[in-house]
Protein backbone atom coordinates (compact mmCIF):
# COMPACT_ATOMS: atom_id res chain seq x y z
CA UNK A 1 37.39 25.27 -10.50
CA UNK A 2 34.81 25.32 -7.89
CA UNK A 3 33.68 29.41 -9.52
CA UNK A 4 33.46 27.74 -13.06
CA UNK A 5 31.61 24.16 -12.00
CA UNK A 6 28.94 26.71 -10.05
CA UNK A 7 28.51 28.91 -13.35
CA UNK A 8 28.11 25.47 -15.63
CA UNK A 9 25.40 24.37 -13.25
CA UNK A 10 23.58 28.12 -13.88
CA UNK A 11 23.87 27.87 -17.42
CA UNK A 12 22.68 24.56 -17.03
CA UNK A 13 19.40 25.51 -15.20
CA UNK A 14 18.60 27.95 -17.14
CA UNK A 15 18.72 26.10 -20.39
CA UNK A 16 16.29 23.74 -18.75
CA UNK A 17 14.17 26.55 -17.46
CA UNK A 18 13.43 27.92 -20.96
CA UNK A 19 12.03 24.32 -21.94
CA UNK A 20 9.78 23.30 -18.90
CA UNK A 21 7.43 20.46 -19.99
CA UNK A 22 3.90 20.93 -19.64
CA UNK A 23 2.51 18.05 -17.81
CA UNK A 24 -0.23 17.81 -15.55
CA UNK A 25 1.14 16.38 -11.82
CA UNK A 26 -1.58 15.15 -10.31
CA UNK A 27 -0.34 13.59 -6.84
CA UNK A 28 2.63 12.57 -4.56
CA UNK A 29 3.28 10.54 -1.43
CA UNK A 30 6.65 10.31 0.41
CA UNK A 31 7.77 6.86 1.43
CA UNK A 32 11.30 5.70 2.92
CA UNK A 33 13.52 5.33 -0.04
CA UNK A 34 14.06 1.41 0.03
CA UNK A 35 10.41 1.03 -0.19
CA UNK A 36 9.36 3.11 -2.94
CA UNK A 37 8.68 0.24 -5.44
CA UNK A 38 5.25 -0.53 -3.75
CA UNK A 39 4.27 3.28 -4.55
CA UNK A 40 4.27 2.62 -7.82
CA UNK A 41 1.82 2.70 -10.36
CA UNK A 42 2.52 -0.41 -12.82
CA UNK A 43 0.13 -2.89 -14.33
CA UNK A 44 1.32 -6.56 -14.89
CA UNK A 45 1.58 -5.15 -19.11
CA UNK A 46 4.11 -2.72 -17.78
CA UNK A 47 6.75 -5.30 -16.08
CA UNK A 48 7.90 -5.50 -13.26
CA UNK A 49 10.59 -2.93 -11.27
CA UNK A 50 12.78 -4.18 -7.75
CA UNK A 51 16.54 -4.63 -6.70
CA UNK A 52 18.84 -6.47 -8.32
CA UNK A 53 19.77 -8.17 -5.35
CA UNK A 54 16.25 -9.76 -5.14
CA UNK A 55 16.37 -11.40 -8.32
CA UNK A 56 17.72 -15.28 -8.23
CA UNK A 57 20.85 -15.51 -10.33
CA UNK A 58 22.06 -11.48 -10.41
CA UNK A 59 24.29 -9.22 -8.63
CA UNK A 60 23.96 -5.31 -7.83
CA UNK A 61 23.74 -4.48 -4.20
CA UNK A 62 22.24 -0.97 -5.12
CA UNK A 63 21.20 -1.85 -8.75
CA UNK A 64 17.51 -1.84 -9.26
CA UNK A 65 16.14 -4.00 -11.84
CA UNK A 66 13.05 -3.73 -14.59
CA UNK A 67 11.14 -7.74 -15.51
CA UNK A 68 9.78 -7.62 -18.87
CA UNK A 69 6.18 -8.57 -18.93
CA UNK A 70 6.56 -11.86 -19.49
CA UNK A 71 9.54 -12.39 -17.46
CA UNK A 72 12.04 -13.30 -20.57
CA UNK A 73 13.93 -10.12 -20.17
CA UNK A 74 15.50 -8.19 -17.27
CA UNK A 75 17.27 -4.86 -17.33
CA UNK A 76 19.34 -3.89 -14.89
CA UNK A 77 22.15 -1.55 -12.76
CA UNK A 78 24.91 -3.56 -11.58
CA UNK A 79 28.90 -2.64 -10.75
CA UNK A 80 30.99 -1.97 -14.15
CA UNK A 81 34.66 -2.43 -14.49
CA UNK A 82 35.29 1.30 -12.54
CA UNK A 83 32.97 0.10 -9.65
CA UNK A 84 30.34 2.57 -10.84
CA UNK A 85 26.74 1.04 -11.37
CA UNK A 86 26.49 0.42 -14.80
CA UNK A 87 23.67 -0.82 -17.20
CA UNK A 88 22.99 -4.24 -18.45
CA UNK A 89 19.99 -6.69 -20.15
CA UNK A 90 20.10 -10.16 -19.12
CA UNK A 91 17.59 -13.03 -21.38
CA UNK A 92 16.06 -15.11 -18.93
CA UNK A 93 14.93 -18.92 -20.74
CA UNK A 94 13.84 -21.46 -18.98
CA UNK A 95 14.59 -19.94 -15.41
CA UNK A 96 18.05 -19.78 -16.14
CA UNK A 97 19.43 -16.18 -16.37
CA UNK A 98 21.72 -15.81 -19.37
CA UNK A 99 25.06 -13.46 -19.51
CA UNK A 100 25.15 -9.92 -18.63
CA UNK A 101 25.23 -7.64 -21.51
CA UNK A 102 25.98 -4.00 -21.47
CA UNK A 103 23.67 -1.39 -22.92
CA UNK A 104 26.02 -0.77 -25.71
CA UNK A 105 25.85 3.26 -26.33
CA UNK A 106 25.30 3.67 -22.64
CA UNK A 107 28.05 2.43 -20.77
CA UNK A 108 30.73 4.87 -22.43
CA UNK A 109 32.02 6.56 -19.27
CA UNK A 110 32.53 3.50 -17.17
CA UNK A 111 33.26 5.86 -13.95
CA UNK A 112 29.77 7.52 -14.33
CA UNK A 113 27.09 6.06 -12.31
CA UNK A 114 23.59 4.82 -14.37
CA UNK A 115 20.84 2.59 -12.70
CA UNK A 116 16.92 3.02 -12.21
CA UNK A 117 15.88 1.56 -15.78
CA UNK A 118 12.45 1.07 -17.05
CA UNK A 119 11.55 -0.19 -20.57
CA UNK A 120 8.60 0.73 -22.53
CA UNK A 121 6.34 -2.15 -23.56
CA UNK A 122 7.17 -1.81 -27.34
CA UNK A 123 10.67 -2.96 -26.46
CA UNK A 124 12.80 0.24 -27.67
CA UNK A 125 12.21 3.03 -25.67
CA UNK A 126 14.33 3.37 -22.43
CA UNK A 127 14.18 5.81 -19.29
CA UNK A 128 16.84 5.85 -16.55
CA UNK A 129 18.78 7.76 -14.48
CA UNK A 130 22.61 8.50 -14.66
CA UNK A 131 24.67 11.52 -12.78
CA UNK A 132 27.42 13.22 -15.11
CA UNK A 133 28.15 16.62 -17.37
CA UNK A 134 24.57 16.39 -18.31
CA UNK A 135 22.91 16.66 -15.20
CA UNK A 136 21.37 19.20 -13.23
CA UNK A 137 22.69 17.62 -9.95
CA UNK A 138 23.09 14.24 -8.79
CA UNK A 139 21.08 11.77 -11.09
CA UNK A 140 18.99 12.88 -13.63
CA UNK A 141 16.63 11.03 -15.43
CA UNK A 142 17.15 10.81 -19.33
CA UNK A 143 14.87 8.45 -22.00
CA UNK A 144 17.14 6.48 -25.34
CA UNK A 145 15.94 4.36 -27.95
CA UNK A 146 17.18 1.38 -29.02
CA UNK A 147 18.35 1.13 -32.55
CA UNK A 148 18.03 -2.72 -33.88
CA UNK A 149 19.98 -2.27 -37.33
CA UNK A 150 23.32 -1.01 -35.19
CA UNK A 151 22.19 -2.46 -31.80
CA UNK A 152 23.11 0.13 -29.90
CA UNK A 153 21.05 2.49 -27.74
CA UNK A 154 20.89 6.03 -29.24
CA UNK A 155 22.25 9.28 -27.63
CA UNK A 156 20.14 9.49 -24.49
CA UNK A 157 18.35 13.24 -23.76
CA UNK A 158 18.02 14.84 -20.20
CA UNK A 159 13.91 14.59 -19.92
CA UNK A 160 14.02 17.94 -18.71
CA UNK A 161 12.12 20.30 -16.12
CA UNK A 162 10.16 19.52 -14.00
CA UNK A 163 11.22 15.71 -13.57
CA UNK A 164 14.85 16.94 -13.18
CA UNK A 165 16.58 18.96 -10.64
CA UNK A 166 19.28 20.09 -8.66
CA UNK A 167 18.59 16.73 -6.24
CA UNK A 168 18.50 13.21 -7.18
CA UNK A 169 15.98 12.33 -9.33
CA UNK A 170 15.61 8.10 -9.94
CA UNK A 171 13.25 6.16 -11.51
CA UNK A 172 10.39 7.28 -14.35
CA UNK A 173 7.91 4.69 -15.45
CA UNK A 174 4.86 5.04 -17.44
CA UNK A 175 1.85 2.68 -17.41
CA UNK A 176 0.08 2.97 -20.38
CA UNK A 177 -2.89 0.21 -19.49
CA UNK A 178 -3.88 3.52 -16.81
CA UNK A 179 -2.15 6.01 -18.30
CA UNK A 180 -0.35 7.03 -15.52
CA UNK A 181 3.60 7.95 -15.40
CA UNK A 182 5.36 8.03 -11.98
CA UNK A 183 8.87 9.01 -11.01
CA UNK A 184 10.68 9.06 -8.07
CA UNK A 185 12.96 12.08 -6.19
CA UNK A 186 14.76 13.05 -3.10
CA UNK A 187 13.98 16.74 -3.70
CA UNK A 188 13.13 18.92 -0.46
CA UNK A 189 12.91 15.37 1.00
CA UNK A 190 14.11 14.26 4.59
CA UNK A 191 17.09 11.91 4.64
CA UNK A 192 16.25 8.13 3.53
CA UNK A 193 13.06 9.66 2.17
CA UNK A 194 11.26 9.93 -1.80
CA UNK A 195 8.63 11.46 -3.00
CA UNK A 196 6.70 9.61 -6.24
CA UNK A 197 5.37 11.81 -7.96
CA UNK A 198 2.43 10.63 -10.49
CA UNK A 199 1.45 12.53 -13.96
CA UNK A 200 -0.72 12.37 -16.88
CA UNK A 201 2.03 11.08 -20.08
CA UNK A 202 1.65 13.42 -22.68
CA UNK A 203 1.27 11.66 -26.28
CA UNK A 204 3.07 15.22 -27.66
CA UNK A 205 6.10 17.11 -25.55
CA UNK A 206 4.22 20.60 -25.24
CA UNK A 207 6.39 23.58 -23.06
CA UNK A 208 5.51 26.36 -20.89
CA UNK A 209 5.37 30.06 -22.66
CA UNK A 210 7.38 32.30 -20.07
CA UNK A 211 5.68 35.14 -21.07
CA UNK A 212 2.49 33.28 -21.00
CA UNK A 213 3.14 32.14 -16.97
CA UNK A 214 5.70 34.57 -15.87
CA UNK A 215 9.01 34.24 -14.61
CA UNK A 216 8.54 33.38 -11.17
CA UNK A 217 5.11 30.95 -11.81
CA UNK A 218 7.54 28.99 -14.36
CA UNK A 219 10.12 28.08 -11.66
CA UNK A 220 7.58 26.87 -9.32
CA UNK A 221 6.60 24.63 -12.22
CA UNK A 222 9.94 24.00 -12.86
CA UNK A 223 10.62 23.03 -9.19
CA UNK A 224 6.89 21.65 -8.71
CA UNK A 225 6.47 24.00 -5.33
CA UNK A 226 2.72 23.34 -5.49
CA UNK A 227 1.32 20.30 -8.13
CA UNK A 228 -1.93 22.05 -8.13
CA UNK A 229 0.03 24.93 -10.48
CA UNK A 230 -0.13 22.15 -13.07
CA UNK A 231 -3.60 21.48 -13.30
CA UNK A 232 -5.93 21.95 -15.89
CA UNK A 233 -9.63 20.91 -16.56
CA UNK A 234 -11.07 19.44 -12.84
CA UNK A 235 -12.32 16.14 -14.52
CA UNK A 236 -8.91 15.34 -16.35
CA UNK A 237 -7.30 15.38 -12.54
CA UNK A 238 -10.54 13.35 -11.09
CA UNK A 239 -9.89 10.69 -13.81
CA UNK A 240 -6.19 10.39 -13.21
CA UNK A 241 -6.83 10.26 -10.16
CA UNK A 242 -9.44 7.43 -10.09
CA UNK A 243 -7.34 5.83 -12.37
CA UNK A 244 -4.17 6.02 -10.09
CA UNK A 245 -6.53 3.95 -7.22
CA UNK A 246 -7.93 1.78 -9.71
CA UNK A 247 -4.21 0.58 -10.15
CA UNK A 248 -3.18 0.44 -6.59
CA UNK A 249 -6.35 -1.98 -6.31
CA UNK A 250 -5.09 -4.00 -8.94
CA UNK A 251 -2.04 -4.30 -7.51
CA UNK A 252 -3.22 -5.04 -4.12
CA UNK A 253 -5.14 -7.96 -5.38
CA UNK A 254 -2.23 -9.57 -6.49
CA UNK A 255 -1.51 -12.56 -4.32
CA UNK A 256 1.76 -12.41 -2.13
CA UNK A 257 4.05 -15.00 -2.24
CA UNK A 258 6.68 -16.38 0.28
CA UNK A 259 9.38 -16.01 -2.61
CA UNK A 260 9.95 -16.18 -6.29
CA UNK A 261 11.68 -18.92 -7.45
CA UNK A 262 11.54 -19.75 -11.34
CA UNK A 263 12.57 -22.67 -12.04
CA UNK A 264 11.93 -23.26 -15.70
CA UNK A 265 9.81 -21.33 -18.32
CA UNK A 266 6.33 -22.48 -17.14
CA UNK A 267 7.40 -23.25 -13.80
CA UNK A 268 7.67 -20.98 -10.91
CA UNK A 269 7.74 -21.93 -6.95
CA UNK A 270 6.90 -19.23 -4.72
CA UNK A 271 6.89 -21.53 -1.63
CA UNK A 272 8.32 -24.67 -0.45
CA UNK A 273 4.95 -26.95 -0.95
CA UNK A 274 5.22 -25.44 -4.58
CA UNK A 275 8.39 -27.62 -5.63
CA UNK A 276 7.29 -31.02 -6.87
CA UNK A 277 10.59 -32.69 -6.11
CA UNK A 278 11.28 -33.45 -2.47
CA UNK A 279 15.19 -33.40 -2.98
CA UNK A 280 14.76 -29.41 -4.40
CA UNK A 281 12.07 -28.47 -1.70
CA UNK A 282 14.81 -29.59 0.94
CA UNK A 283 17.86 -27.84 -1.15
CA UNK A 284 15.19 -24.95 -0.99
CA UNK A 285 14.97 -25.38 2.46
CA UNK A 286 18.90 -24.21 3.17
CA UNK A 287 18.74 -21.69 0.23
CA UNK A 288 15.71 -19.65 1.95
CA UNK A 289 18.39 -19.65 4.97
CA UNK A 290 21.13 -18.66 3.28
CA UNK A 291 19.58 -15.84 1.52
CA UNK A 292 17.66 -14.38 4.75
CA UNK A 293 21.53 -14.11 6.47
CA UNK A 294 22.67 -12.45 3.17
CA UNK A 295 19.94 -9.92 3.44
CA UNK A 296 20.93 -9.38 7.40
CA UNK A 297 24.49 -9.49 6.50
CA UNK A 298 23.94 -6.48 3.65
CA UNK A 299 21.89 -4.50 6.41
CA UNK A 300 24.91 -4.80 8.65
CA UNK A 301 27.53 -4.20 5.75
CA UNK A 302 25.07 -1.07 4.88
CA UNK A 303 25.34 0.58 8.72
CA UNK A 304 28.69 -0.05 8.87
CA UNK A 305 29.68 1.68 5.45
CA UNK A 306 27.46 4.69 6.55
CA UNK A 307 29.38 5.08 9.60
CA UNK A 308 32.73 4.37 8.10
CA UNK A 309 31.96 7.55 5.93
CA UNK A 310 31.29 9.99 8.96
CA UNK A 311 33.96 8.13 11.17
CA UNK A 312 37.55 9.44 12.48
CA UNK A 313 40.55 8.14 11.71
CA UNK A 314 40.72 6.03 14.60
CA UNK A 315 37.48 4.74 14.04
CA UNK A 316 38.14 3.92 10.11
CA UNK A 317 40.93 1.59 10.95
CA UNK A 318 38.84 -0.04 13.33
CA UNK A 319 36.10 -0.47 10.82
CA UNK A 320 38.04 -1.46 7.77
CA UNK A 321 39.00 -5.09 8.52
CA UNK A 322 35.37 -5.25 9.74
CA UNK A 323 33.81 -4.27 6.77
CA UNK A 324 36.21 -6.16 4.02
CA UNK A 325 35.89 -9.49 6.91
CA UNK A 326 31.88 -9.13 6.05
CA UNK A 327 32.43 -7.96 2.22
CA UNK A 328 34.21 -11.36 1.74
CA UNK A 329 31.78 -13.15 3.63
CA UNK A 330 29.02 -11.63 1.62
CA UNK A 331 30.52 -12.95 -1.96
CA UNK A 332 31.33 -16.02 -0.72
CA UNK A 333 27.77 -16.66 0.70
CA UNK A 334 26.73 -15.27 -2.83
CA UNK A 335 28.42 -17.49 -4.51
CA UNK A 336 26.76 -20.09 -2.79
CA UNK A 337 23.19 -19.34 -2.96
CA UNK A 338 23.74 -18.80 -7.10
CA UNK A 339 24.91 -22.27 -6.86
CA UNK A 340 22.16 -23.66 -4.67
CA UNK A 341 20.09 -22.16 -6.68
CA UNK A 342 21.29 -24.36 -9.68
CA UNK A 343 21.13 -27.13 -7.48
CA UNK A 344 17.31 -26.80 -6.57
CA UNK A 345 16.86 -26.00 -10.79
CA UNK A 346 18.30 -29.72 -11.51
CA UNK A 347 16.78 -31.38 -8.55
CA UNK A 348 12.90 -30.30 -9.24
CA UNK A 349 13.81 -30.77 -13.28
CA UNK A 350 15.04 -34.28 -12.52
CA UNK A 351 12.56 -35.62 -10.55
CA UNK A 352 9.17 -34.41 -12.50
């Protein structure tokens, strides 16, 4: 079994090989993996990517989650019926987030993990990665449409070489105000780290000629050994490049808030002096407690999973009740926020 999984993983490499897109890669930076959101490259047109977790009203320790432009939409990984991460869309109206609905077409194999989603501005066209039969190794990032007359997403496609490879490779998002696509990868990467890589989008899919490049120049383009093999003209780099700061100077401009707390449609506290009511900016008060021990509580949970997984025997027993004690403990105080949360919602409502 092990001889024939090997040889489908060849045959699986090699069919990529022959189809390696032609994009220009212009730069990179490694940052720790639960950080890599601030590396990207995303205008306010282009939404909005984080974790789950940090969004008020939604579940999905390691989900991440993609905010429409606007903020009436939200796209999301979160645990299916099999425990796997599985995709959903969520309308948000009025600050209240509506039902979780799976990504019908997508969620087939309910044991096969999929997270990491971004959608395109015109509403249809979806990347994300999922692991399974049709990746190279680990997740794989593939791109679906959505079809309105059977509302269903369409077959999703494996994006190829060389965002794909034999590691994990996450998140793809492309910026069109900049026109600048990033995406995100553990490849030849340190534990806990990512490299974002950032490329020019190309309006037409165009492949490297084997012939043309040669056999060993095409897998270091496959595997992106050295970015500067995908280069072209000087100036098209220099422009993506100024482009690329132009957008991290944008998005440093942005004002930082305390929190994000949205209350109704037009209505959004991101601190305490923000809430009009004095009944919700106390309720607000406990909630901003509550949810900074849940966030120490899932670093805790977090170490002590990682250590379960390398432990003993001995140790595992010793760990279990530990970690289901603080599992529990996490719902429950879950639970609670979510409904402080509604609480603060009908207390700032009620008294404007």
């Amino acid at each position: 079994d092990w001889q024939e999984s090997q040889l489908q993983y060849v045959h699986k490499a090699m069919e990529k090989m022959s189809a390696v897109e032609r994009v220009v890669v212009f730069d990179s930076v490694v940052v720790p993996r639960d950080s890599f959101f601030s590396a990207l490259c995303l205008s306010s047109e282009s939404g909005r990517v984080s974790r789950t977790s940090d969004f008020n009203g939604l579940n999905g320790e390691d989900g991440t989650l993609f905010l429409s432009e606007i903020g009436d939409k939200a796209y999301y990984g979160a645990p299916g019926s099999a425990g796997a991460l599985q995709l959903y869309s969520s309308d948000i109206f009025s600050g209240e987030v509506g039902g979780a609905e799976p990504l019908m077409g997508l969620n087939d194999e309910p044991d096969v993990p999929h997270n990491y989603p971004f959608m395109m501005p015109d509403g249809i066209t979806l990347y994300f990665a999922a692991q399974g039969e049709e990746s190279l190794g680990g997740y794989d990032i593939f791109m679906t449409r959505y079809d309105p007359d059977s509302r269903r997403f369409l077959s999703p496609e494996n994006v190829g070489m060389p965002f794909n490879s034999p590691a994990n490779d996450y998140l793809m998002c492309i910026d069109e105000a900049y026109n600048v696509g990033c995406f995100v990868t553990d490849r030849n990467m340190p534990f806990d780290s990512v490299c974002v890589y950032y490329f020019i989008p190309n309006s037409v899919r165009r492949v490297y000629i084997e012939e043309e490049v040669g056999s060993e120049t095409l897998r270091k383009l496959a595997m992106l050994s050295d970015i500067r093999l995908t280069w072209g003209a000087e100036m098209e780099v220099k422009a993506a490049l100024s482009r690329l700061q132009e957008c991290r100077q944008d998005q440093e401009s942005v004002t930082t808030y305390d929190f994000t707390f949205i209350v109704a449609e037009n209505h959004t506290c991101h601190s305490l002096a923000d809430f009009r009511s004095q009944n919700a900016r106390e309720l607000a008060e406990t909630w901003l407690e509550d949810v900074d021990v849940l966030d120490q509580w899932k670093t805790t949970l977090s170490g002590l999973r990682q250590t379960y997984a390398v432990a003993n025997s001995s140790e595992r027993n010793e760990l279990k009740p530990k970690i289901l004690k603080l599992e529990s403990e996490t719902e429950n105080l879950s639970d609670k926020i979510r409904q402080e949360e509604k609480a603060i919602r009908k207390a700032e409502l009620m008294g404007q």
